[in-house]
Protein backbone atom coordinates (compact mmCIF):
# COMPACT_ATOMS: atom_id res chain seq x y z
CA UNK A 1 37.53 47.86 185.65
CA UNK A 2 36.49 48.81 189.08
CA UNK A 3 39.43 49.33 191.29
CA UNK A 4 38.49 49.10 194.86
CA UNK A 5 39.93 49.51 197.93
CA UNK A 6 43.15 51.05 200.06
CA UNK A 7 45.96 50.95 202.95
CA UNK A 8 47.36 54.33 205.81
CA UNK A 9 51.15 55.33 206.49
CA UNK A 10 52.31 52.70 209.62
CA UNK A 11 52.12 53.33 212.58
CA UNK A 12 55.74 52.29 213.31
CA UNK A 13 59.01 52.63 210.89
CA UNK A 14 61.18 49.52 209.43
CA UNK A 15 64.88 50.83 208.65
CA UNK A 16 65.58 49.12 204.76
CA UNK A 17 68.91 49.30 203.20
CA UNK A 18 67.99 52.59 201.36
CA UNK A 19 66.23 54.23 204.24
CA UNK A 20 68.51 58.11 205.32
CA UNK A 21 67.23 60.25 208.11
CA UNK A 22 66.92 59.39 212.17
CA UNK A 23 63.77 57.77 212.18
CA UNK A 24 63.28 54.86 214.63
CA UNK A 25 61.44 51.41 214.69
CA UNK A 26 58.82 51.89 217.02
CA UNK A 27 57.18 49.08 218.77
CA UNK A 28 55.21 46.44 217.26
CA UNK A 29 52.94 44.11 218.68
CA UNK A 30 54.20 41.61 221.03
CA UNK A 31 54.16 38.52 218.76
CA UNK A 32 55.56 40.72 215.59
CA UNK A 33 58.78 41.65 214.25
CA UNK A 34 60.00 43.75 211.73
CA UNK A 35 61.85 42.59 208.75
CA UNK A 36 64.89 45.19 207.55
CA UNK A 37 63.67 45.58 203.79
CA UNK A 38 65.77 45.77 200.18
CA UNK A 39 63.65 47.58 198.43
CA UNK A 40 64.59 51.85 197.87
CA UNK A 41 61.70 54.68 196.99
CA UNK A 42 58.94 54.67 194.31
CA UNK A 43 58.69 50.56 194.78
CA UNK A 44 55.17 49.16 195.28
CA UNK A 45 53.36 45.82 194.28
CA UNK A 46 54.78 43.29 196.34
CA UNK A 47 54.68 39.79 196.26
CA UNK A 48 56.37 36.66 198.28
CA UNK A 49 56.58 33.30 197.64
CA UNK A 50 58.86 30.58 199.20
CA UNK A 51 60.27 27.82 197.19
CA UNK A 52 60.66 23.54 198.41
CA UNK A 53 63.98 24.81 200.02
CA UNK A 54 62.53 27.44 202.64
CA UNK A 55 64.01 29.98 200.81
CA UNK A 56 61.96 33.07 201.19
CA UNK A 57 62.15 35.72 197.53
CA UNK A 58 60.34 39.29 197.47
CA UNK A 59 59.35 41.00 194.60
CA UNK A 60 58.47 44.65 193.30
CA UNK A 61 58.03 47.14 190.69
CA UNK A 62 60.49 49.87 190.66
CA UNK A 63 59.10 53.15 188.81
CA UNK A 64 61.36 56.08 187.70
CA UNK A 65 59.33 58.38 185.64
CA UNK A 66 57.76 56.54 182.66
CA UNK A 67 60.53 53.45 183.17
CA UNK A 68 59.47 50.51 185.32
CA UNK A 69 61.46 47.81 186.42
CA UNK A 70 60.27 44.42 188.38
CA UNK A 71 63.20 43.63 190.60
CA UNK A 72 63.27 40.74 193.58
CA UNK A 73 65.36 39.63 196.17
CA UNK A 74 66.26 36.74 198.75
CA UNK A 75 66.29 36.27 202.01
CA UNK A 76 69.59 34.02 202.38
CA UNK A 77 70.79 34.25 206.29
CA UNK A 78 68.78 36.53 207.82
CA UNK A 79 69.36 39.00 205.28
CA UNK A 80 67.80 40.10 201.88
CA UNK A 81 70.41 39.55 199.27
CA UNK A 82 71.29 42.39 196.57
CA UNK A 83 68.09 43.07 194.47
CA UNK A 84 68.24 41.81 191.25
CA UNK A 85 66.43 43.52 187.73
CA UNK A 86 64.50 40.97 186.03
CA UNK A 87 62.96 43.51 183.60
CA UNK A 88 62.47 46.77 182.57
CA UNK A 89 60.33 49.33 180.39
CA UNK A 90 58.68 52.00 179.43
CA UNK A 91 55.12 50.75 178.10
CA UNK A 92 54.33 48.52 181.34
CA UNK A 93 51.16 48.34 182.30
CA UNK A 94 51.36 48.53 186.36
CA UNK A 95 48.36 48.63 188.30
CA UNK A 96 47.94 48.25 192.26
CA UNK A 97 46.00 44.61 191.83
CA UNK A 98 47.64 42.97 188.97
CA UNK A 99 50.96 42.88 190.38
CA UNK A 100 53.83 40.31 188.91
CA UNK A 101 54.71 37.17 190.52
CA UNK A 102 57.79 35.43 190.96
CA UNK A 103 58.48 32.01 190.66
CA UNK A 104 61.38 29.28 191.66
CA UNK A 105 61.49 25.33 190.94
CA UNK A 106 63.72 25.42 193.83
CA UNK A 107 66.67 24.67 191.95
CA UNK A 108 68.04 26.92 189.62
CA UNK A 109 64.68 27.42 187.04
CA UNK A 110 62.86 30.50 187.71
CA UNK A 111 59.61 32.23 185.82
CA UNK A 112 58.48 35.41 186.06
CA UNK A 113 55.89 37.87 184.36
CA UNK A 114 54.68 41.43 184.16
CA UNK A 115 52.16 43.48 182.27
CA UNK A 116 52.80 45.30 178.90
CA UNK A 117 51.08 47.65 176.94
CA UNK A 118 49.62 46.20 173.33
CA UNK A 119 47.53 49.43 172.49
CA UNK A 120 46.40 52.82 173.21
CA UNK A 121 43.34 51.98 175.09
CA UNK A 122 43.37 51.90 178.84
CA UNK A 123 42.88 48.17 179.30
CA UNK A 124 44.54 46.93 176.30
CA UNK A 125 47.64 44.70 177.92
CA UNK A 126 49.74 41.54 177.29
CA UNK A 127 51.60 38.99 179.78
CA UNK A 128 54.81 38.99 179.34
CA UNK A 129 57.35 36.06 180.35
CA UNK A 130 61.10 35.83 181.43
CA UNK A 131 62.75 32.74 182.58
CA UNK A 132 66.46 32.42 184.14
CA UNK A 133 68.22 29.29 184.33
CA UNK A 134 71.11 30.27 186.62
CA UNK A 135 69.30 31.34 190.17
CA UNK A 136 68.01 34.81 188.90
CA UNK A 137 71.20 36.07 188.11
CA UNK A 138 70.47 36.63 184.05
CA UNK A 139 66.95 36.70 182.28
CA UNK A 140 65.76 35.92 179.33
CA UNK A 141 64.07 38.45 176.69
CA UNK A 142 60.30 38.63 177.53
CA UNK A 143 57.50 36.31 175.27
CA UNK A 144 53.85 37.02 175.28
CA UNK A 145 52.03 34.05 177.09
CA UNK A 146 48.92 34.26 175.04
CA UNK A 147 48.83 33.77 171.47
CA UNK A 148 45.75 35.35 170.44
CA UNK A 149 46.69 38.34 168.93
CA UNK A 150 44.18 40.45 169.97
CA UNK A 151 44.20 43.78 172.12
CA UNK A 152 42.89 43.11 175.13
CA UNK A 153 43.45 42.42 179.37
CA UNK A 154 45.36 40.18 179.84
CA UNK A 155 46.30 39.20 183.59
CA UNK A 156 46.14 38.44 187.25
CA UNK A 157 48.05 35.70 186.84
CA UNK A 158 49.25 33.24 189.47
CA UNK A 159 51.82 30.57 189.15
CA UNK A 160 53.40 27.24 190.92
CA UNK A 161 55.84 24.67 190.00
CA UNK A 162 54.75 21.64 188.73
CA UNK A 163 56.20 18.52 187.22
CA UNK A 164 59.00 19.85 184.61
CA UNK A 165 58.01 23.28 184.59
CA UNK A 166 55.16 25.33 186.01
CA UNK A 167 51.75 25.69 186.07
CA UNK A 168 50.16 29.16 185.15
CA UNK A 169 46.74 30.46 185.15
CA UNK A 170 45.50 34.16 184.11
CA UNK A 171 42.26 35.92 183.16
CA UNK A 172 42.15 36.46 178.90
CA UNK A 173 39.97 39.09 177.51
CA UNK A 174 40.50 37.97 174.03
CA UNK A 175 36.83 37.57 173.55
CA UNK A 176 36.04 41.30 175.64
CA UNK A 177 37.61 42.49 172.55
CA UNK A 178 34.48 44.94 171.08
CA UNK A 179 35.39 47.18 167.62
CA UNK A 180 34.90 50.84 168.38
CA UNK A 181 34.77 50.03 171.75
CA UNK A 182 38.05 51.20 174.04
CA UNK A 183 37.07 50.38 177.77
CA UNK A 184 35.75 47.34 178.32
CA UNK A 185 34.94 47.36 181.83
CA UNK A 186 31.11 48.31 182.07
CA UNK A 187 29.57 45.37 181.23
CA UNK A 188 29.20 46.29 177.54
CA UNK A 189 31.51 43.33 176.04
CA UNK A 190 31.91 39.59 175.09
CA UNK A 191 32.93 37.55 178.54
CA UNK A 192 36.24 37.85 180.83
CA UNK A 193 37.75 34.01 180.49
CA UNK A 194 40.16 32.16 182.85
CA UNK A 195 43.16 30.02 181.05
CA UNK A 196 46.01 27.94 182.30
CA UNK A 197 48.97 26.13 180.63
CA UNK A 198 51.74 24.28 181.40
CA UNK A 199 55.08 26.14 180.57
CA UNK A 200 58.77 24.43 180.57
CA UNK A 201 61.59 25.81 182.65
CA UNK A 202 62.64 27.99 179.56
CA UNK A 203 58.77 29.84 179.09
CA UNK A 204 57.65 27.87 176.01
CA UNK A 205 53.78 26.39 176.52
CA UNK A 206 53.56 22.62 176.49
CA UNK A 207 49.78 22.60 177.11
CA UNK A 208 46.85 25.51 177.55
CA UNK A 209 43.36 25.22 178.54
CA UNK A 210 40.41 27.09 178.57
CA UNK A 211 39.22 26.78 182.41
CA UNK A 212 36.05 28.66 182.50
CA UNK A 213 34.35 30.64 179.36
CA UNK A 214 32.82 33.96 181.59
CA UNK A 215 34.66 34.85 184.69
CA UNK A 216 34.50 38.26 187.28
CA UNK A 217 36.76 41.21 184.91
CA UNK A 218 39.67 42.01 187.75
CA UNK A 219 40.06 39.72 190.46
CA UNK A 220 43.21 37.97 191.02
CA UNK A 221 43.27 34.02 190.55
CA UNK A 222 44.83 31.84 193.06
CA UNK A 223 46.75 28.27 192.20
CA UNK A 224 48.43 25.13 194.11
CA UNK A 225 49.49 21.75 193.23
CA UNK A 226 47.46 18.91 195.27
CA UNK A 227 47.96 15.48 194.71
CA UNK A 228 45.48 15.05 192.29
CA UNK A 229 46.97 17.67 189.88
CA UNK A 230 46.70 21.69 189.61
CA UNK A 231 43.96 23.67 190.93
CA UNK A 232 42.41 26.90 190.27
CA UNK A 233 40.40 29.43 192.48
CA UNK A 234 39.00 32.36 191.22
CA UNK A 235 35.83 34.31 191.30
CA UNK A 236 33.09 33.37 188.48
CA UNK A 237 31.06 35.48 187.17
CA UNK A 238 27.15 34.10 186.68
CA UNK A 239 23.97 35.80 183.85
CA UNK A 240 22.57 37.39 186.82
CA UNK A 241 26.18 39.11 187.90
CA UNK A 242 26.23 36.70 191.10
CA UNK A 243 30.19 36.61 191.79
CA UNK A 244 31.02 33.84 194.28
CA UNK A 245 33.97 32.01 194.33
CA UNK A 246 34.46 29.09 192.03
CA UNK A 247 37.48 25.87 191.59
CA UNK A 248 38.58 23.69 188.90
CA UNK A 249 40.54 20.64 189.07
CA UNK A 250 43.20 18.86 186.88
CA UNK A 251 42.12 15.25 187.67
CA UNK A 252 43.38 12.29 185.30
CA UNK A 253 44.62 14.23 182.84
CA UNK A 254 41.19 16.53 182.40
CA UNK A 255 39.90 19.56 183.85
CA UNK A 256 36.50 19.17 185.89
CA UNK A 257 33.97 21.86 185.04
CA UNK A 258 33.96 25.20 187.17
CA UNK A 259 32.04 24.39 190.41
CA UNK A 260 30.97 27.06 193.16
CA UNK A 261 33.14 26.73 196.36
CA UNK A 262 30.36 28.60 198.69
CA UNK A 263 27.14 30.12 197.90
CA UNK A 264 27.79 33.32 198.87
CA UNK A 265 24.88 34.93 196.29
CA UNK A 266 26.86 38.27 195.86
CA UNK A 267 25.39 40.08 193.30
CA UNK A 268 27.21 42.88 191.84
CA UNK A 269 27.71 44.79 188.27
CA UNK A 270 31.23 45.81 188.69
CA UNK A 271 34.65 43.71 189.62
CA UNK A 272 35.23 43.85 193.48
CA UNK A 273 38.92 43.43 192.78
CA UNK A 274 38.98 40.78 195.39
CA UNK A 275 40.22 37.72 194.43
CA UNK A 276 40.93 34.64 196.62
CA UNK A 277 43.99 32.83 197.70
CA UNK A 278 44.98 28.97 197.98
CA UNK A 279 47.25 26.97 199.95
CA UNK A 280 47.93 23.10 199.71
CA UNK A 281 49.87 20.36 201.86
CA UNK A 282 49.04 17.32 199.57
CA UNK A 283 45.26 16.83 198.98
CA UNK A 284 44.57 18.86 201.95
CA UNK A 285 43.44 22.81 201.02
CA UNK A 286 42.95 26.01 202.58
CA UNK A 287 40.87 28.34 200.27
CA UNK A 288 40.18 32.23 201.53
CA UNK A 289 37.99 34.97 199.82
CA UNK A 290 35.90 38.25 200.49
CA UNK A 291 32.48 38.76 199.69
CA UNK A 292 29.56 40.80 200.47
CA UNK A 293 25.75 40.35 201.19
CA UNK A 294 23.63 43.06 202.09
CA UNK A 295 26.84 45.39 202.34
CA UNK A 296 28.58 43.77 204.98
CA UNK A 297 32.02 42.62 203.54
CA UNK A 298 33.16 39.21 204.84
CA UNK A 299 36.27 37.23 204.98
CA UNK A 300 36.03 33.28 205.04
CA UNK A 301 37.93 29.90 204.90
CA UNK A 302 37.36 26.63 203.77
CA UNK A 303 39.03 23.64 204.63
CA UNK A 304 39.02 20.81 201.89
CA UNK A 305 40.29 17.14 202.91
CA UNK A 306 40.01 15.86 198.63
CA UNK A 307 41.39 17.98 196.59
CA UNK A 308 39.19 20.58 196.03
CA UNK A 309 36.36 17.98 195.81
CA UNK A 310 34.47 18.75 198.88
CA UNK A 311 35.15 21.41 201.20
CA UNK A 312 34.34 22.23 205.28
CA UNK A 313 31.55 24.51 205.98
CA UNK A 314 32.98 28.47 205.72
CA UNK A 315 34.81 30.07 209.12
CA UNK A 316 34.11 33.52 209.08
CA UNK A 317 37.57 35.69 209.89
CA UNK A 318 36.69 39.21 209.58
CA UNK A 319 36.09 40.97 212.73
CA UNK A 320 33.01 43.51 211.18
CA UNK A 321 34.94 45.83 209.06
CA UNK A 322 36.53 44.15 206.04
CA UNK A 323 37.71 45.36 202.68
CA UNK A 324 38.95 41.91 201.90
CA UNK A 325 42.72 41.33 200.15
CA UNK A 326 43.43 38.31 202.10
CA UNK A 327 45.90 36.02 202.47
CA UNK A 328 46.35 31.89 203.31
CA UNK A 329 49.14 29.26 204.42
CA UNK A 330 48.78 26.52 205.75
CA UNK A 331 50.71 25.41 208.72
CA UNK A 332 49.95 21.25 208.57
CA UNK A 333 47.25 20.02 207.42
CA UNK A 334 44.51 20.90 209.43
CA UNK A 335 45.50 24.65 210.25
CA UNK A 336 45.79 27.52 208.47
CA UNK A 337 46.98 31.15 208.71
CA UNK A 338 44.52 33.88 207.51
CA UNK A 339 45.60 37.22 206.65
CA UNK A 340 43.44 39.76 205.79
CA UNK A 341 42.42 43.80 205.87
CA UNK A 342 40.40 44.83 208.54
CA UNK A 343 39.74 48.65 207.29
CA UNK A 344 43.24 50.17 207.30
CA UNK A 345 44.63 47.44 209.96
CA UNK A 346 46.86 44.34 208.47
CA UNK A 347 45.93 41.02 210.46
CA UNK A 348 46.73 37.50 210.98
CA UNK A 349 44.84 34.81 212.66
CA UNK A 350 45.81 30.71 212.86
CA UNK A 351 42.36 28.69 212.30
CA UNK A 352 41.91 24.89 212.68
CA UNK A 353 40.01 22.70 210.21
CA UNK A 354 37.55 21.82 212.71
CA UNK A 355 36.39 25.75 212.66
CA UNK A 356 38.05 26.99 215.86
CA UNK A 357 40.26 30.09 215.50
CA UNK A 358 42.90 31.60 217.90
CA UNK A 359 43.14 35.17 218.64
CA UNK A 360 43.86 37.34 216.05
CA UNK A 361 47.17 39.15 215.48
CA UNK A 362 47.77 43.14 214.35
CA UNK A 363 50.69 42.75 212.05
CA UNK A 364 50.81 47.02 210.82
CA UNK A 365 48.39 49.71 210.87
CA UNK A 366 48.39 50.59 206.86
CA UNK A 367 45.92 52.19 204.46
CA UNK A 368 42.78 51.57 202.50
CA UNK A 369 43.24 53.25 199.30
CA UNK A 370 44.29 51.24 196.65
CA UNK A 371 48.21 52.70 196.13
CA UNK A 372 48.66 50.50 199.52
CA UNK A 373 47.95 47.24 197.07
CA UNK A 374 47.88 43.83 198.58
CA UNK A 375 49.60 42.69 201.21
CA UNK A 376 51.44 39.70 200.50
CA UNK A 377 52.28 36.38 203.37
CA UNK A 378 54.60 33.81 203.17
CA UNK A 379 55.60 30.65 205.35
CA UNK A 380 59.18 29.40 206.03
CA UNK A 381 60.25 27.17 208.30
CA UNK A 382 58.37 28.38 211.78
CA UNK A 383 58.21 32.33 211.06
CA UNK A 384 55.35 33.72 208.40
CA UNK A 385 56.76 36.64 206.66
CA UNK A 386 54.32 39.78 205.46
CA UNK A 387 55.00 42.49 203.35
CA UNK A 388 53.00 45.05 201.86
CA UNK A 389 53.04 48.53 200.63
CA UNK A 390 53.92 51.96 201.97
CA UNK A 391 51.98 54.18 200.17
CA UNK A 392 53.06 57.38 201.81
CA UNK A 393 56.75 56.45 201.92
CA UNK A 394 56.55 54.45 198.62
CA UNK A 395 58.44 51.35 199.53
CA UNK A 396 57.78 47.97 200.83
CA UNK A 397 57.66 47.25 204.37
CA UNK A 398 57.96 43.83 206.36
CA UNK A 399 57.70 41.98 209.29
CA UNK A 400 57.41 38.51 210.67
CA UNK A 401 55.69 36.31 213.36
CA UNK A 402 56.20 33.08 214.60
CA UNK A 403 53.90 30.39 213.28
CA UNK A 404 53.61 28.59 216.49
């Protein structure tokens, strides 16, 4: 598994509830603001997502020595509430891309996952699932979300709520598998495969699919609810090693085959680590990704008016010196928010569906290298909340614009 890319200490200092010393906030931006943070030291792996309500809920991983614990927290009147252990141990497998996500019905049903160790071997890893039926306050024991018994990868998973339950997709290396064979990230394997099921409020599977049989190794998967059903981005993986971005639909009741977003042609015999992201209002879509042609690294948006069924021609964001790990809202149905790294900067810009784009915004000067992970962007109400990692510090920082 190739593990690209990074993120350099901020320029400016947010004060969180276990910050000590006499640093001060420095200025930001005009347009941005920081966000006091919950999370203490030796946290990293963000990731935000708001639920039907507006409520906004941040999650981490927590490591002390070998022990890791994924923790999260809410942001309840103007202040992040008291963080909250969803899991622990000692075997996890945490890695600065496959981060766990977080999940709320907006009621009191909440899912959640992280990654743990099945064998020796470096990429040899299980999803793991806890559900809570009271708000977050108590968690279930974990259950393995595939059932295929063999030791493999297992994750980048992303989740939504849907109907009774949620909707969950994740890459399954049950057929990378290879006897003798420990590392299965050089091309010399059986094919990477993208799943998705249907899971109750209490974990259990009520449904599971095969989405695509040979998908890219390590890049995160993205999923939202249209009106039509679930839908899936993620980056496919072609006989020739062309990587471009791919979708598939739940339409009456069946899954459409895997068809290619954009052409970008980006050949490549390793995993970018680059995965896309979706956001939905209905039938309308906002898909962004990162690719590369000719070594120039690109960020781009889509617009899609059907479902997923047709899409606008591609608005280029980047400003000439990507490394991709982007981000997407949408703010109605013909705009979207793009977030995205431009070399060690974090920034923001709101496009329209008709391919105009407003100026873009600096949210934090950060880091390439990969301990700064992905930074993560949510929508609530009118202010868009960011958070990413610290690498030098070790925490989570935040801050928030306005999304008018």
């Amino acid at each position: 598994m190739k593990r690209l890319l990074t993120l350099f200490i901020l320029s400016f200092t947010v004060i969180s509830c276990n910050d000590t010393g006499d640093e001060k906030k420095a200025d930001l931006p005009a347009r941005v603001k920081t966000v006091d943070s919950p999370v203490a030291d030796s946290c990293a792996e963000p990731y935000l997502f708001t639920d039907k309500n507006g409520t906004v809920y941040l999650s981490w991983i927590e490591k002390r020595s070998k022990d890791a614990s994924l923790k999260f927290s809410s942001f309840t009147d103007n202040k992040w509430t008291e963080p909250v252990t969803v899991a622990s141990g000692n075997n996890w497998f945490v890695n600065w891309a496959d981060y766990p996500v977080i999940m709320s019905d907006g009621n009191r049903n909440f899912l959640a996952h992280f990654l743990e160790k099945s064998d020796t071997a470096k990429f040899t890893y299980d999803v793991r699932i806890v559900s809570s039926a009271d708000s977050g306050k108590s968690w279930s024991q974990s259950k393995i979300l595939h059932h295929d018994n063999v030791k493999a990868e297992h994750g980048f998973v992303s989740m939504t709520p849907y109907q009774d339950g949620f909707f969950i997709s994740w890459l399954d290396g049950r057929k990378t598998a290879t006897e003798g064979i420990e590392d299965h990230h050089d091309g010399h394997h059986g094919e990477m495969t993208l799943r998705g099921a249907v899971l109750d409020f209490s974990g259990n599977k009520t449904s599971e699919w095969e989405l695509d049989g040979k998908v890219c190794d390590c890049c995160q998967t993205g999923t939202a609810v249209a009106d039509n059903g679930p839908v899936v981005v993620y980056r496919d993986r072609s006989d020739e090693e062309v990587r471009d971005m791919s979708i598939v639909r739940f339409v009456n009741g069946q899954w459409t085959s895997p068809k290619t977003i954009y052409e970008d042609n980006w050949k490549i015999k390793a995993c970018p680590v680059n995965g896309p992201r979706i956001s939905s209002l209905g039938n309308n879509l906002a898909i962004a990704w990162f690719a590369m042609k000719e070594k120039n690294g690109e960020v781009k948006l889509v617009f899609s008016k059907d479902g997923g069924a047709s899409f606008s021609k591609p608005v280029k964001i980047d400003e000439g010196n990507t490394i991709g790990r982007v981000g997407v809202v949408m703010l109605d149905s013909v705009t979207a928010m793009v977030s995205w790294m431009e070399g060690s900067d974090i920034k923001a810009i709101k496009v329209h569906a008709d391919g105009t784009k407003e100026k873009s915004i600096m949210i934090a000067s950060s880091s390439d290298k990969r301990s700064s992970g992905f930074p993560q962007m949510t929508k609530s109400g009118n202010r868009i909340i960011f958070a990413w990692t610290d690498d030098k510090a070790k925490t989570i920082r935040l801050a928030q614009i306005s999304a008018r």
